[in-house]
Protein backbone atom coordinates (compact mmCIF):
# COMPACT_ATOMS: atom_id res chain seq x y z
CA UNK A 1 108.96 68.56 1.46
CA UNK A 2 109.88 71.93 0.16
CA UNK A 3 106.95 74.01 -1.54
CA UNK A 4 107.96 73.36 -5.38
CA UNK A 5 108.81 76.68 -7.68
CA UNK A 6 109.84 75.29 -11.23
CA UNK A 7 108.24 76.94 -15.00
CA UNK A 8 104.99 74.96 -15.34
CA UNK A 9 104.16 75.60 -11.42
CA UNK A 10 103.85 79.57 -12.47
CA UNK A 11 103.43 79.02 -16.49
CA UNK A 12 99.97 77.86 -15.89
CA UNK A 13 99.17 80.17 -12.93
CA UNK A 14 96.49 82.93 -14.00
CA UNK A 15 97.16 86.56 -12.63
CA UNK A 16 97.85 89.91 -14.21
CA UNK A 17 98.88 93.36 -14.30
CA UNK A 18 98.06 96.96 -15.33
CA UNK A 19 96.13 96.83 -18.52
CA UNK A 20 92.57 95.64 -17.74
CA UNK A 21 91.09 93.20 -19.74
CA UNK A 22 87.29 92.34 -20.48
CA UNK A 23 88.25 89.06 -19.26
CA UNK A 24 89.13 90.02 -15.76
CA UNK A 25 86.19 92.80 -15.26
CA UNK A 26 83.46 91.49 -13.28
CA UNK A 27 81.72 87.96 -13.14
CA UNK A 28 82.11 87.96 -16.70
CA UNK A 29 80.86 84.94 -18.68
CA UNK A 30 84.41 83.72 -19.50
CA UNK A 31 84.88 83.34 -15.71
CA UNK A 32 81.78 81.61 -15.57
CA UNK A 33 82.55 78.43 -17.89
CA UNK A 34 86.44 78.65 -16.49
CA UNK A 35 85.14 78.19 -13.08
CA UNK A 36 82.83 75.53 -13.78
CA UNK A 37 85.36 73.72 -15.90
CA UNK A 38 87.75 73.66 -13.34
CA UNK A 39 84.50 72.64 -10.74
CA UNK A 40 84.53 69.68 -12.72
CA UNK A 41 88.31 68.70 -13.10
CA UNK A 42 89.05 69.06 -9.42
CA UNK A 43 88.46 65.70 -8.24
CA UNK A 44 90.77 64.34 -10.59
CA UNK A 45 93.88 67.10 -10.08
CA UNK A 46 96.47 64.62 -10.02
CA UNK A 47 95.25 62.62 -13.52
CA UNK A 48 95.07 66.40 -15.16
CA UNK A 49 98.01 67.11 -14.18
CA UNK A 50 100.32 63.71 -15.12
CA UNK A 51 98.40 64.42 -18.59
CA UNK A 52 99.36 68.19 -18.83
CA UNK A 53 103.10 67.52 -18.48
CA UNK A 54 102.99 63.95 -20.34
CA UNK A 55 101.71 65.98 -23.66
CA UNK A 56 103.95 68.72 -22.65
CA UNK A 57 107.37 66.81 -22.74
CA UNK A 58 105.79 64.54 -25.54
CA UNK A 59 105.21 67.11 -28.08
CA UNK A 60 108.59 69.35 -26.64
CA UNK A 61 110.87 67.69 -25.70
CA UNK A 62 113.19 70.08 -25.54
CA UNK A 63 111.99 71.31 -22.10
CA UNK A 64 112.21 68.53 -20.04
CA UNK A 65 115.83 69.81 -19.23
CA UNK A 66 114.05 72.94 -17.72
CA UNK A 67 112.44 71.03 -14.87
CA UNK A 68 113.85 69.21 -12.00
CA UNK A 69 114.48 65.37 -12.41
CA UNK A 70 112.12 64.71 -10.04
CA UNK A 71 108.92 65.28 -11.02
CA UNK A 72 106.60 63.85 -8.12
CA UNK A 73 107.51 67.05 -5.96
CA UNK A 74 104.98 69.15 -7.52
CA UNK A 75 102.31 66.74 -8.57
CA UNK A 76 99.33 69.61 -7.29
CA UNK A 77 100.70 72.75 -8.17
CA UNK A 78 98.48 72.56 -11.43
CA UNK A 79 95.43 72.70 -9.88
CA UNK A 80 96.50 75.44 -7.14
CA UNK A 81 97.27 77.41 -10.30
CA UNK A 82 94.12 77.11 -11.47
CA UNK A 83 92.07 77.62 -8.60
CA UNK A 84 94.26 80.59 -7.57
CA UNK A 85 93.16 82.40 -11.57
CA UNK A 86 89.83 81.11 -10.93
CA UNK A 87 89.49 82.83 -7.28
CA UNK A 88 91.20 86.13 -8.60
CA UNK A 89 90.04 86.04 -11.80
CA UNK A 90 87.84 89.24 -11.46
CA UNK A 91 90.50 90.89 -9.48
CA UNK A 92 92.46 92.78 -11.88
CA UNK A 93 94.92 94.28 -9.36
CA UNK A 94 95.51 90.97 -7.68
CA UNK A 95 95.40 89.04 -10.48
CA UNK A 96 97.92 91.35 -12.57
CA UNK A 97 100.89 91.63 -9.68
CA UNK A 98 100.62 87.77 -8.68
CA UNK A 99 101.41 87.61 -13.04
CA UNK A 100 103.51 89.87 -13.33
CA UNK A 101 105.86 88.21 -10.56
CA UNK A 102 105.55 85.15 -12.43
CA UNK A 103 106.90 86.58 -15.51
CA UNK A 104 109.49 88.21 -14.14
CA UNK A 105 110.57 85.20 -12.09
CA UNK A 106 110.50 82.63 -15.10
CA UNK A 107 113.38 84.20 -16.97
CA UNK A 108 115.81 82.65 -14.04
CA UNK A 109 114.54 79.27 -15.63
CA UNK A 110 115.42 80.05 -19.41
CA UNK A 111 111.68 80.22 -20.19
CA UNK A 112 111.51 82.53 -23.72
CA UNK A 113 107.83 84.00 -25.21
CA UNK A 114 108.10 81.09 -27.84
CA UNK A 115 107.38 78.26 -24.92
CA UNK A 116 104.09 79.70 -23.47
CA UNK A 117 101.98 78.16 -26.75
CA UNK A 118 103.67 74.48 -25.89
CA UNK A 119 102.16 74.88 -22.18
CA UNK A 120 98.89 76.89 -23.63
CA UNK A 121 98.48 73.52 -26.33
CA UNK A 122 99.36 71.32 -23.09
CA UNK A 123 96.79 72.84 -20.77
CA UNK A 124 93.91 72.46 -23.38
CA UNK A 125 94.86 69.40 -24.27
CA UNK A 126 94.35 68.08 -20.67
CA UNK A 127 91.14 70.02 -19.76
CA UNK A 128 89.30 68.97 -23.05
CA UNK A 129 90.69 65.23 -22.10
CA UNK A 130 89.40 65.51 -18.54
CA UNK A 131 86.00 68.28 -18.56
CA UNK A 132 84.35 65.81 -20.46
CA UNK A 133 80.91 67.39 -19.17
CA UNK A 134 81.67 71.34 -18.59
CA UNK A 135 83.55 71.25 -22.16
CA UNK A 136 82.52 72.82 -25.47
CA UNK A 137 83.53 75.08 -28.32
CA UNK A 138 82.54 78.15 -26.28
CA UNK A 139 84.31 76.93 -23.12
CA UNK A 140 87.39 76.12 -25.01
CA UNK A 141 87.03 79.95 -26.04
CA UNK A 142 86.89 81.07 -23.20
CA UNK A 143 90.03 78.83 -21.90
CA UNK A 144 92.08 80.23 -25.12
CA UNK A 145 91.16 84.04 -24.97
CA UNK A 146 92.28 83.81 -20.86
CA UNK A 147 95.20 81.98 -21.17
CA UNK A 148 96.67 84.17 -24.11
CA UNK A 149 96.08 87.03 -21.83
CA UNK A 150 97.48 85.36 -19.07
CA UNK A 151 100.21 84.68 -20.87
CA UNK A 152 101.07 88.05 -22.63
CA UNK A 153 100.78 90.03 -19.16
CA UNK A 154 103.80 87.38 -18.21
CA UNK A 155 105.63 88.28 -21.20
CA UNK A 156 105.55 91.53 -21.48
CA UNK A 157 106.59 91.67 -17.67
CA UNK A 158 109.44 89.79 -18.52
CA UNK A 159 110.83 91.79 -21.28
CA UNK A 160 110.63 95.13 -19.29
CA UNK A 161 112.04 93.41 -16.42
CA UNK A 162 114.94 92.01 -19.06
CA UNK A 163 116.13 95.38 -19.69
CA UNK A 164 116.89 96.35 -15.92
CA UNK A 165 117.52 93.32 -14.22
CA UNK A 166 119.30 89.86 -14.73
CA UNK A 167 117.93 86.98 -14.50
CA UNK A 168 119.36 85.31 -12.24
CA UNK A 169 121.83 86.70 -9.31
CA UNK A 170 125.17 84.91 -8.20
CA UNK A 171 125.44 84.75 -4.14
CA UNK A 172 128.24 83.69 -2.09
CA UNK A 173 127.45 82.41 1.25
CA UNK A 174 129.80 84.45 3.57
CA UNK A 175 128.46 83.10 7.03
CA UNK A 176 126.34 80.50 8.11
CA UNK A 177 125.32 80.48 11.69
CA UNK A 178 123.16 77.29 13.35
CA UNK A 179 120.82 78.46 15.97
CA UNK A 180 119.28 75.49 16.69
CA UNK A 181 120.18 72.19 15.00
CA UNK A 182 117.59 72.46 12.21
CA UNK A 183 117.54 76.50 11.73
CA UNK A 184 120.43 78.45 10.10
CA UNK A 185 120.72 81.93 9.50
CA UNK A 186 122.79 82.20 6.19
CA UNK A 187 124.12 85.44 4.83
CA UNK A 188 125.11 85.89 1.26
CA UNK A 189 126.67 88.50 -0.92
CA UNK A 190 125.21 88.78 -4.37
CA UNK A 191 127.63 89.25 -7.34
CA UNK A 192 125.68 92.71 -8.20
CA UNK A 193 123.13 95.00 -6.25
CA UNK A 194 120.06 93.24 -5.69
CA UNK A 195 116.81 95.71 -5.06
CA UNK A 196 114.46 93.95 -2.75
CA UNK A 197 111.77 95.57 -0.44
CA UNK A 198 111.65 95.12 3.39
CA UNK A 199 109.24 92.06 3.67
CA UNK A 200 109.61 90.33 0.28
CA UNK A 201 111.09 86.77 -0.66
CA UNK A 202 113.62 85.17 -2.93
CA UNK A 203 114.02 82.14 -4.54
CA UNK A 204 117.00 80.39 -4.17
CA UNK A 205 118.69 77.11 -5.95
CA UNK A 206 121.93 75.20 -4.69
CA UNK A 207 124.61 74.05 -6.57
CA UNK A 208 123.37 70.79 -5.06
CA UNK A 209 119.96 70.69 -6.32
CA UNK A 210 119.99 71.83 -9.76
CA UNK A 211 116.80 73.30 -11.28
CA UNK A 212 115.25 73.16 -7.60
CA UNK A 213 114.01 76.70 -6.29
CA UNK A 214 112.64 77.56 -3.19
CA UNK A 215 111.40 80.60 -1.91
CA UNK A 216 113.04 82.42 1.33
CA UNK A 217 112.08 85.52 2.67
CA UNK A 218 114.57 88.55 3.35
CA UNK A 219 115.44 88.90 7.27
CA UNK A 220 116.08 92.39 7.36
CA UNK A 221 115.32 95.98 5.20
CA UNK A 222 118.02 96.48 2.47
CA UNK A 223 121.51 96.82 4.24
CA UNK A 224 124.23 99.53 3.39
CA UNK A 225 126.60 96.86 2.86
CA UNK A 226 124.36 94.76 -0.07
CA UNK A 227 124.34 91.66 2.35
CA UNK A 228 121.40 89.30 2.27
CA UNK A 229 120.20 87.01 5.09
CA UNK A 230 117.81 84.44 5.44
CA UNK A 231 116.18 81.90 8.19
CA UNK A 232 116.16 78.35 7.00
CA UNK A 233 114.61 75.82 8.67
CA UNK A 234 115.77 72.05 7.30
CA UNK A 235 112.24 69.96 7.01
CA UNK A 236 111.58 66.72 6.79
CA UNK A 237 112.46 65.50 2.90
CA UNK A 238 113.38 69.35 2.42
CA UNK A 239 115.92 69.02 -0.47
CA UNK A 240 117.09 72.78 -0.39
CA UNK A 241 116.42 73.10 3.23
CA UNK A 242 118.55 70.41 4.61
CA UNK A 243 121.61 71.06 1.82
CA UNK A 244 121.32 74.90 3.32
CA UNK A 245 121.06 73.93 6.81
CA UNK A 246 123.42 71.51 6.79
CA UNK A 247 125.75 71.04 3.69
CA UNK A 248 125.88 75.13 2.89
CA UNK A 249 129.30 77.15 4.29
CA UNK A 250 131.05 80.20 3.59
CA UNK A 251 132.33 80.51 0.36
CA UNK A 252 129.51 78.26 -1.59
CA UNK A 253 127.43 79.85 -4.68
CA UNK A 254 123.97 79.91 -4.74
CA UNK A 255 122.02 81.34 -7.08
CA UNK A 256 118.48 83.91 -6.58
CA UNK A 257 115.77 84.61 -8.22
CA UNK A 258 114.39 88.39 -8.21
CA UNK A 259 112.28 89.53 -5.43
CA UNK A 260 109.07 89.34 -4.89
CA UNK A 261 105.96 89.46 -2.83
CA UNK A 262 103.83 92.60 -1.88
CA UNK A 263 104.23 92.06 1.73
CA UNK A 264 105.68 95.33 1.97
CA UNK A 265 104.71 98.66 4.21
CA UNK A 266 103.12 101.28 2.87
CA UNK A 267 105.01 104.72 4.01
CA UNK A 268 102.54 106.87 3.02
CA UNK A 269 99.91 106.39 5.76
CA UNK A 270 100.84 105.73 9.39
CA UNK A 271 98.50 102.89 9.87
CA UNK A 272 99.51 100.78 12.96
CA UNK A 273 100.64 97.47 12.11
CA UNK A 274 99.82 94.19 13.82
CA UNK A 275 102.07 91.09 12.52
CA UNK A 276 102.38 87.42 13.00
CA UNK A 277 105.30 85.26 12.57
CA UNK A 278 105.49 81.79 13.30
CA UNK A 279 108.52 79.97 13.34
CA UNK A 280 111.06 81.38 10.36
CA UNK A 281 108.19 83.64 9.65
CA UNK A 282 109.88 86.02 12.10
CA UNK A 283 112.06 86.60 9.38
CA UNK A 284 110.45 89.02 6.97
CA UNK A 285 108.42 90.19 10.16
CA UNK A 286 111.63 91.21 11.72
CA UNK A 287 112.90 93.16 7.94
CA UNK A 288 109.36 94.62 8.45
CA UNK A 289 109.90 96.46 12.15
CA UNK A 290 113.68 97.20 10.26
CA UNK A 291 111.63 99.16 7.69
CA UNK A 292 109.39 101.30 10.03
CA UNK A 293 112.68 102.72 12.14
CA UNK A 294 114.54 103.40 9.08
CA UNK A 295 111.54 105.48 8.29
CA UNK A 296 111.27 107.28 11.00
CA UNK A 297 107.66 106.33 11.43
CA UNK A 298 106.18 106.52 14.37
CA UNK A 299 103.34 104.38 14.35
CA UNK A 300 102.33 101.38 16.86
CA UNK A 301 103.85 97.76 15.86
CA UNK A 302 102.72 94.85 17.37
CA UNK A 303 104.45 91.59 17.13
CA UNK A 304 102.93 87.99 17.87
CA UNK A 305 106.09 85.97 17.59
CA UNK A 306 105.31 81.77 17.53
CA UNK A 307 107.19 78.60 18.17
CA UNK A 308 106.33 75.87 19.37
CA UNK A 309 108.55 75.87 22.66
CA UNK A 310 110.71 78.58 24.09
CA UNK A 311 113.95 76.97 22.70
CA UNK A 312 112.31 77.16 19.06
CA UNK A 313 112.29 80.85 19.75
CA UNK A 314 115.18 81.16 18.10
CA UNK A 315 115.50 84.93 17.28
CA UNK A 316 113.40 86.20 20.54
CA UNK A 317 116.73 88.14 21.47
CA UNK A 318 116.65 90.42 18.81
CA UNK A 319 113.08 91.03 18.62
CA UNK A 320 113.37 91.86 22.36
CA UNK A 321 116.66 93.88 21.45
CA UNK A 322 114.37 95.95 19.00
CA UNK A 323 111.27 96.30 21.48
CA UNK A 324 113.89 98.05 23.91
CA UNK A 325 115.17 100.51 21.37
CA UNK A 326 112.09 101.65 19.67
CA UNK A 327 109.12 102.72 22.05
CA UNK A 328 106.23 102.43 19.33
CA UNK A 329 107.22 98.46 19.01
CA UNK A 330 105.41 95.26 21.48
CA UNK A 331 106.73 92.03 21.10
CA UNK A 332 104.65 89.14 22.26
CA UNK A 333 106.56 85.12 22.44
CA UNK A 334 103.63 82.47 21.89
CA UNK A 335 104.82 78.97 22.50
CA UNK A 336 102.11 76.20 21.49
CA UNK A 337 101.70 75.91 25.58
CA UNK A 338 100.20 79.04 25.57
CA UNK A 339 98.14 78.69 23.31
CA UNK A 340 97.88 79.07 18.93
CA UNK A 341 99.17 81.87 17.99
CA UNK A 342 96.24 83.71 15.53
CA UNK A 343 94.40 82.53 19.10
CA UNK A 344 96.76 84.37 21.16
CA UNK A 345 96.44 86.99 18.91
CA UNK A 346 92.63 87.71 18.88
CA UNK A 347 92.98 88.04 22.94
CA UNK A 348 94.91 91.41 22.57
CA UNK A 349 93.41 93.80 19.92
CA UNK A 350 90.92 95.68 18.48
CA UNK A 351 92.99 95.27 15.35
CA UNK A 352 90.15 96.37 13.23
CA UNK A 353 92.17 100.13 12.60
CA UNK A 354 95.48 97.74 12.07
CA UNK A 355 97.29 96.48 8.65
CA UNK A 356 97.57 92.97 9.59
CA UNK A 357 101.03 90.77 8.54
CA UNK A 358 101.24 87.16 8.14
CA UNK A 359 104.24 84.68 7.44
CA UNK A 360 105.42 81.34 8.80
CA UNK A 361 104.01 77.93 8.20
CA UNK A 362 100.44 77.39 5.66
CA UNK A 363 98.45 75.87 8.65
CA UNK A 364 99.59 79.33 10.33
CA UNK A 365 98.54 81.44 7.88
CA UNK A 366 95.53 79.97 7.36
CA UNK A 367 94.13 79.83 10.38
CA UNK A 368 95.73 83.36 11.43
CA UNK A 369 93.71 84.71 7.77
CA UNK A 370 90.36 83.43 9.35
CA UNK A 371 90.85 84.99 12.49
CA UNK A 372 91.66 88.01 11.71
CA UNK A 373 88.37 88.08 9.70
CA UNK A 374 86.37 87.08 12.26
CA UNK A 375 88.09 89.76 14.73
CA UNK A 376 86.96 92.56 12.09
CA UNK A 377 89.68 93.38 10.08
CA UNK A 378 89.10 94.32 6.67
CA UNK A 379 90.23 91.63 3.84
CA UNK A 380 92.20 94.16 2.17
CA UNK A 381 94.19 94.63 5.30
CA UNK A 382 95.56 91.16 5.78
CA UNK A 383 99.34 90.58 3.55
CA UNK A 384 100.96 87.59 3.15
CA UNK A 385 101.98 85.33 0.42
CA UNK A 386 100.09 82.24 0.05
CA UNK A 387 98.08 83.74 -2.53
CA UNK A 388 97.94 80.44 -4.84
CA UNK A 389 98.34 77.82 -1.83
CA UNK A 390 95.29 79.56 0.04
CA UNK A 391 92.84 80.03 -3.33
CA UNK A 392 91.75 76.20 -2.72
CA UNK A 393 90.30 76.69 1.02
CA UNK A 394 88.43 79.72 -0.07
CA UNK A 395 87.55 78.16 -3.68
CA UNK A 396 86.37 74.95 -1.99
């Protein structure tokens, strides 16, 4: 099913922005008793979490109409929440964009400064229900002094974002072309400019799913024109997916999100890049390579495309199209016959000197992260974003 994105997903999500804060600097003692708090609730995620949104709606409810109908779709993204502030915690950079996003992104659901106590009260409540052992006055400190500056770094990022930006963008869909019979490319025209960066996402809700958003990544650098386009694959269960794939046509409104992500190119080095798309991840990957020729740059691209049979290659012409007109670009298919593709990968290289792309399934990602590492390239080199979905592999 389609990765949930609704208000208490992000509300309860610790990461922050500019202003450092003696919570975030170093193993400090407040990360200490969050961590081990959160140690303890982890084998019972899915009892936390029914408990965090019961006294939630209980005590407000006034914001049940903010969430989908359907709550069962996002029965863990509590816990990834949590372990993504606990992994980052002493991260201030990381910690303060991945917040800052959130903010920013919560105003397309209505969400105003006054509802962060309700979900502060709610998220106590439940961790003072379930830490029975870890939990004391000074942990429930702790909890408090982080989640108010969680929670203020999200506010304040939505008010400056308020006076530049709306919250929420109209888009028509003015084509919609099937490449294979589960992966569309849809284009859309927003109702107003929409500033996005080559290699970012959206998130995107139907007129058929209301209060459903799912995030879709930009398949080209910004256009002169002010089109968007996006690869959708429909998936199994995949509310959004399926209605886009297969229910979507010209002239239908959707509605976005604002952008975000930091999978973006940084223009002021000329750093090689080596990326890795698997699937629709050729989408952003393919904005990306858009990006570096509108620049002018120069520098060597490298591009592991991945599917799992030539067919499912569904954009190899245009990659190939771009590897004939720009010298400094290499495009390499992987189909699952060959072999994985972070394997495939890892037999070309060194990539050690490279900044290293990722995007396409979690698995993909995942495993791609790990061998990257193990191939010698710096941490700080690999981009994608699965920051809170990967947290709980590298917290656990």
């Amino acid at each position: 099913m389609d990765a949930p994105t609704t208000p208490t997903d992000e509300w309860v999500s610790p990461v922050s922005d500019g202003q450092e804060s003696p919570i975030f600097q170093g193993p400090s003692p407040d990360a200490l008793l969050v961590r081990r708090t959160l140690a303890e609730i982890a084998p019972v995620a899915d009892r936390v979490t029914s408990y965090f949104y019961a006294l939630l709606f209980v005590g407000n409810p006034e914001l049940r109409d903010m969430f989908p109908a359907a709550m069962d779709v996002q029965r863990d993204r509590l816990l990834r929440a949590l372990l993504t502030a606990a992994e980052h915690m002493d991260d201030v950079p990381v910690l303060t964009a991945y917040l800052q996003n959130l903010g920013r992104g919560h105003r397309k659901y209505g969400t105003r400064a006054a509802h962060y106590p309700a979900v502060g009260e709610a998220l106590i409540g439940a961790l003072l229900r379930y830490a029975v052992k870890s939990w004391d006055e000074e942990t429930e400190a702790a909890w408090v002094r982080t989640y108010t500056t969680i929670s203020q770094i999200m506010i304040d990022a939505a008010a400056e974002d308020e006076r530049s930006a709306p919250a929420w963008w109209q888009a028509e869909v003015v084509s919609h072309d099937l490449r294979t019979a589960d992966i569309a490319v849809v284009t859309l025209r927003p109702d107003q400019p929409y500033p996005f960066l080559a290699g970012q996402y959206t998130t995107l809700e139907t007129p058929w799913w209301p209060r459903i958003w799912r995030h879709y990544s930009f398949a080209s650098a910004p256009r002169p024109d002010g089109l968007l386009s996006l690869h959708v694959k429909a998936v199994p269960a995949g509310w959004v997916s399926n209605a886009l794939v297969h229910r979507a046509r010209p002239g239908d409104v959707l509605r976005l999100g604002p952008p975000a992500g930091s999978m973006t190119v940084d223009h002021s080095t000329d750093t090689g890049l080596l990326c890795m798309g698997g699937g629709t991840g050729i989408a952003p990957i393919k904005a990306l390579v858009e990006d570096v020729a509108e620049h002018g740059d120069r520098r060597p691209v490298d591009v592991f495309y991945g599917a799992r049979s030539g067919q499912d290659l569904y954009d190899i012409d245009t990659m190939l199209r771009l590897q004939k007109t720009f010298p400094w670009l290499s495009v390499h298919p992987v189909t699952e016959e060959q072999a994985r593709l972070p394997d495939a990968v890892c037999q070309y290289g060194p990539w050690n000197e490279r900044d290293a792309y990722l995007s396409g399934p979690l698995d993909m990602v995942r495993r791609g992260v790990d061998a990257l590492r193990g191939a010698g390239v710096p941490p700080d080199r690999i981009r994608h974003d699965f920051l809170a979905e990967l947290a709980p592999a590298a917290a656990g």
